[in-house]
N, C-alpha and C. Protein backbone atom coordinates (compact mmCIF):
# COMPACT_ATOMS: atom_id res chain seq x y z
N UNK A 1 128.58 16.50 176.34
CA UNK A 1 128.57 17.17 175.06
C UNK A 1 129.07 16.21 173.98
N UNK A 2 128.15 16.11 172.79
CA UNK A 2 128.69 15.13 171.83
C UNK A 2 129.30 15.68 170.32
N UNK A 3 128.37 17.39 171.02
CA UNK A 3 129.08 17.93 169.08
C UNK A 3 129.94 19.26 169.50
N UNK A 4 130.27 19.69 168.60
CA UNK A 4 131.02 21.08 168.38
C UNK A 4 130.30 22.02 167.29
N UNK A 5 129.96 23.36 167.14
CA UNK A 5 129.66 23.96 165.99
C UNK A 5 131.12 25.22 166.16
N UNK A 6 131.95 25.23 164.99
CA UNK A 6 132.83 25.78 165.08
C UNK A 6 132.01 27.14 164.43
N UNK A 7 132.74 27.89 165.13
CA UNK A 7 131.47 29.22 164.34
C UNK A 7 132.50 31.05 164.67
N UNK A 8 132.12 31.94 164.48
CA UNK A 8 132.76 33.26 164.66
C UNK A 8 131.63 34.18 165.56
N UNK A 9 131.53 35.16 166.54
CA UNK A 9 130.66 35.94 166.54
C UNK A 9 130.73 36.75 165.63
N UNK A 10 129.14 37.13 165.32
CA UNK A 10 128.94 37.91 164.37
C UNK A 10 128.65 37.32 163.19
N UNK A 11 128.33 36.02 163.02
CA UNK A 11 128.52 34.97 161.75
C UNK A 11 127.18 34.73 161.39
N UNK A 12 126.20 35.06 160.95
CA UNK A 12 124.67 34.57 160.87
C UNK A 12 124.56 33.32 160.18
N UNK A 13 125.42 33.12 159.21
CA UNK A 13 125.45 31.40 159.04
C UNK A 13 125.38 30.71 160.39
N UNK A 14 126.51 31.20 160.92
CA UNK A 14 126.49 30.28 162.17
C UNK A 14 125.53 30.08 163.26
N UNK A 15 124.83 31.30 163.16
CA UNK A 15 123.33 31.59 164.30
C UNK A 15 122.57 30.92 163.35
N UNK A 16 122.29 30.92 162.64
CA UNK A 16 121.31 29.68 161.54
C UNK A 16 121.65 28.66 161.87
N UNK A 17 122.69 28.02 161.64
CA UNK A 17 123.05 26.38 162.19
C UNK A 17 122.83 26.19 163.59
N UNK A 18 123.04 27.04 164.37
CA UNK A 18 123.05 27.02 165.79
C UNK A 18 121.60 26.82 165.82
N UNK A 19 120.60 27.69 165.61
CA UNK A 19 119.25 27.56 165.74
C UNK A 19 118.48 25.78 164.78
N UNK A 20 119.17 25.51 163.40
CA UNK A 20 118.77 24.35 163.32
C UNK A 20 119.55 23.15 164.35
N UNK A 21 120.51 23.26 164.91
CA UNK A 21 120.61 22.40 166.11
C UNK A 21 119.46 22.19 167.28
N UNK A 22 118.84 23.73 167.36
CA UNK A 22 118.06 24.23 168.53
C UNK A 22 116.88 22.85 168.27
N UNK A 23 116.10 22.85 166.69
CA UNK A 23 115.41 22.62 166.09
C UNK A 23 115.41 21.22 165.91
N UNK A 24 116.54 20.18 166.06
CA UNK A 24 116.99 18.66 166.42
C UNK A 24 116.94 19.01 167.31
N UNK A 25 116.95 19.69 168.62
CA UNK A 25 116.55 18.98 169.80
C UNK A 25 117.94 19.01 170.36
N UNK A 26 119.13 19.25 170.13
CA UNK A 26 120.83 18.94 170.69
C UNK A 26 121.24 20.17 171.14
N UNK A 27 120.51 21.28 170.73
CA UNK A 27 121.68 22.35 171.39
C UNK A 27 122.58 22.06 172.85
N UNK A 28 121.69 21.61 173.48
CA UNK A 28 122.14 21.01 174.93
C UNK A 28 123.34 19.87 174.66
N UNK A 29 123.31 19.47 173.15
CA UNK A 29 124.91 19.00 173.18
C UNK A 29 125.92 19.07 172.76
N UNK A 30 125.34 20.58 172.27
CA UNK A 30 126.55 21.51 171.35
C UNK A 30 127.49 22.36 172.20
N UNK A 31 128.92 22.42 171.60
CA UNK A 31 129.95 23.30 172.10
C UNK A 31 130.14 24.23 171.21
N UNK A 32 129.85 25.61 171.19
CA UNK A 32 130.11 26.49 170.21
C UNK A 32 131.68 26.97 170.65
N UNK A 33 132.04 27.02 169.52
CA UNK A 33 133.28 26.90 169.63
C UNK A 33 134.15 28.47 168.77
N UNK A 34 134.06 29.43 169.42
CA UNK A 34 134.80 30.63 168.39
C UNK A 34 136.29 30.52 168.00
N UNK A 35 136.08 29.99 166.45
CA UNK A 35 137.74 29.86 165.67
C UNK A 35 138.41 30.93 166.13
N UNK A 36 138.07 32.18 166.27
CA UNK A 36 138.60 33.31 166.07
C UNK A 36 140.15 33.56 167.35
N UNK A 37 139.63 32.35 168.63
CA UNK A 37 140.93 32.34 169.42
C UNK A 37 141.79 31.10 168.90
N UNK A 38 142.10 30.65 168.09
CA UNK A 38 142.61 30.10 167.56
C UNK A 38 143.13 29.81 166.56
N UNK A 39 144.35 30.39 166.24
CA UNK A 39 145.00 30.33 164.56
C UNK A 39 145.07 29.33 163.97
N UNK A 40 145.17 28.13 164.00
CA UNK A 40 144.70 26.96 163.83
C UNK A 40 143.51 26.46 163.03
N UNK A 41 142.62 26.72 163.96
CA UNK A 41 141.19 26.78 164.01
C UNK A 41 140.57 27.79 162.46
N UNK A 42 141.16 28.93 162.37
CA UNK A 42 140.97 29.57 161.39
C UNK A 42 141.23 29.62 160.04
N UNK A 43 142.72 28.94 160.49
CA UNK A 43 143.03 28.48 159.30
C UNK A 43 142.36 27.07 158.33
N UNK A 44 142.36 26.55 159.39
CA UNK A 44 141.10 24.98 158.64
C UNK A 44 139.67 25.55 158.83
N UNK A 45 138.91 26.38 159.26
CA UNK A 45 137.63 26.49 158.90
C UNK A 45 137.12 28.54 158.60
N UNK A 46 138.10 29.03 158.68
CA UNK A 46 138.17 30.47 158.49
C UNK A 46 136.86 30.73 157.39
N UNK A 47 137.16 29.73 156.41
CA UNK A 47 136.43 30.16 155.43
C UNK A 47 134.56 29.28 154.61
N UNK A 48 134.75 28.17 156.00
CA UNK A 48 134.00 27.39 155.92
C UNK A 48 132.79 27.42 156.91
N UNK A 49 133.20 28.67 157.66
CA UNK A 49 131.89 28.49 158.62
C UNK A 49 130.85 28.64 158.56
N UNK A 50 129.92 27.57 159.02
CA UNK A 50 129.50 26.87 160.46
C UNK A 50 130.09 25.57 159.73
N UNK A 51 131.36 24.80 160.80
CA UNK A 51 131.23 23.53 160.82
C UNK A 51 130.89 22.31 161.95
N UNK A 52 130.21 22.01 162.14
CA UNK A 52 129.09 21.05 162.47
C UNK A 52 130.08 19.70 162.86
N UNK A 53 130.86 19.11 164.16
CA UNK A 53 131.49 17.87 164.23
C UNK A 53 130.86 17.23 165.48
N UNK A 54 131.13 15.94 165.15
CA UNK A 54 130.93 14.52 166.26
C UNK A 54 132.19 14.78 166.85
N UNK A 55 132.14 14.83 168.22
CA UNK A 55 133.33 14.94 168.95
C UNK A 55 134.26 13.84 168.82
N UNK A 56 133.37 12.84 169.00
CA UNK A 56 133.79 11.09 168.97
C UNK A 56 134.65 10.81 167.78
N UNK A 57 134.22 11.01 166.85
CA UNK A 57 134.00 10.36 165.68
C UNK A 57 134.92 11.32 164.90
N UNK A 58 135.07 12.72 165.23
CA UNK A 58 135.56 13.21 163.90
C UNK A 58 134.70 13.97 163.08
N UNK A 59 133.90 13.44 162.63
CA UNK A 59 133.05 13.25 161.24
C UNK A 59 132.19 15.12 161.17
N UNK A 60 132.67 15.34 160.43
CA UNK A 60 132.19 16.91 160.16
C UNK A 60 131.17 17.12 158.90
N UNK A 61 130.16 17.81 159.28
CA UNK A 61 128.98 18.69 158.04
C UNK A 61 129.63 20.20 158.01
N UNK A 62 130.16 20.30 156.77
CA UNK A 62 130.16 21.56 156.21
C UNK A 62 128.34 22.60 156.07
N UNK A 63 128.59 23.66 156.05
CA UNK A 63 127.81 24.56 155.77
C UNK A 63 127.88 24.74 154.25
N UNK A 64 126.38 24.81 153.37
CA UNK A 64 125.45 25.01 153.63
C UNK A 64 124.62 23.48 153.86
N UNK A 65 123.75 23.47 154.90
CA UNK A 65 123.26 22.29 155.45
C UNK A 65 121.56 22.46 155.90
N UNK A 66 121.10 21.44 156.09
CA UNK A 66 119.45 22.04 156.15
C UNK A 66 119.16 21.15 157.32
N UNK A 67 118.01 20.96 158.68
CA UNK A 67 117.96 20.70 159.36
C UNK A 67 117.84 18.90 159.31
N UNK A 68 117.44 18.49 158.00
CA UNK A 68 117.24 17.11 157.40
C UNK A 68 118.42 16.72 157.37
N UNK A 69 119.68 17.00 157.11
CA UNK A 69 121.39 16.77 156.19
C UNK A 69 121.42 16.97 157.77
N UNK A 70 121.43 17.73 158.82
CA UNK A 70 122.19 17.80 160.44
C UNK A 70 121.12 16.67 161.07
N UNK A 71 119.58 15.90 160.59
CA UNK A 71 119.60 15.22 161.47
C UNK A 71 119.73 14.00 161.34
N UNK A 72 120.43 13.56 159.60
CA UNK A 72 120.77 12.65 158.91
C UNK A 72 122.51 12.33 159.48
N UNK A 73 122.47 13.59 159.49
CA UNK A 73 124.32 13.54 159.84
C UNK A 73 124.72 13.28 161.42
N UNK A 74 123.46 13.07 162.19
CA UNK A 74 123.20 13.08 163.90
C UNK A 74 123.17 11.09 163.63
N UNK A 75 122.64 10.81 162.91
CA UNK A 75 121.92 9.18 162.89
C UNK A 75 123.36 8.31 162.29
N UNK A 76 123.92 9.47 161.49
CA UNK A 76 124.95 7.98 161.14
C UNK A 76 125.88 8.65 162.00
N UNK A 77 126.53 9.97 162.38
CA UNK A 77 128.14 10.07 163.30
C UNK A 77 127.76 8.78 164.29
């Protein structure tokens, strides 16, 4: 697994990003990740979700994002 999509159930932003992952071809290297067990987690992206990270790297795409910006943001993490 190389990414994370931090996301909530119930979030349709987040089923949108999830599906343009589908759409690059990576879902198979995504970890969906529900903030919601994590206070932490909620507190840095509570209000930002879907966020989109390189596990490696760090390097995070905020939402709103289009499948071009996630497969631009796949080529340089």
């Amino acid at each position: 697994m190389n990414y994370k999509l931090y996301s909530s159930e119930g979030c349709h932003l987040c089923e949108q990003a999830y599906i343009l992952c589908q759409q690059a071809n990576i879902d198979q290297q995504v970890i969906v990740v529900d903030i919601i067990d994590d206070e932490k987690l909620v507190e840095l992206y509570g209000i930002s979700i879907p966020v989109f990270e390189h596990i490696n790297t760090g390097e995070k795409l905020f939402w709103p994002f289009t499948l071009e910006q996630l497969k631009e943001a796949i080529r340089e993490f």
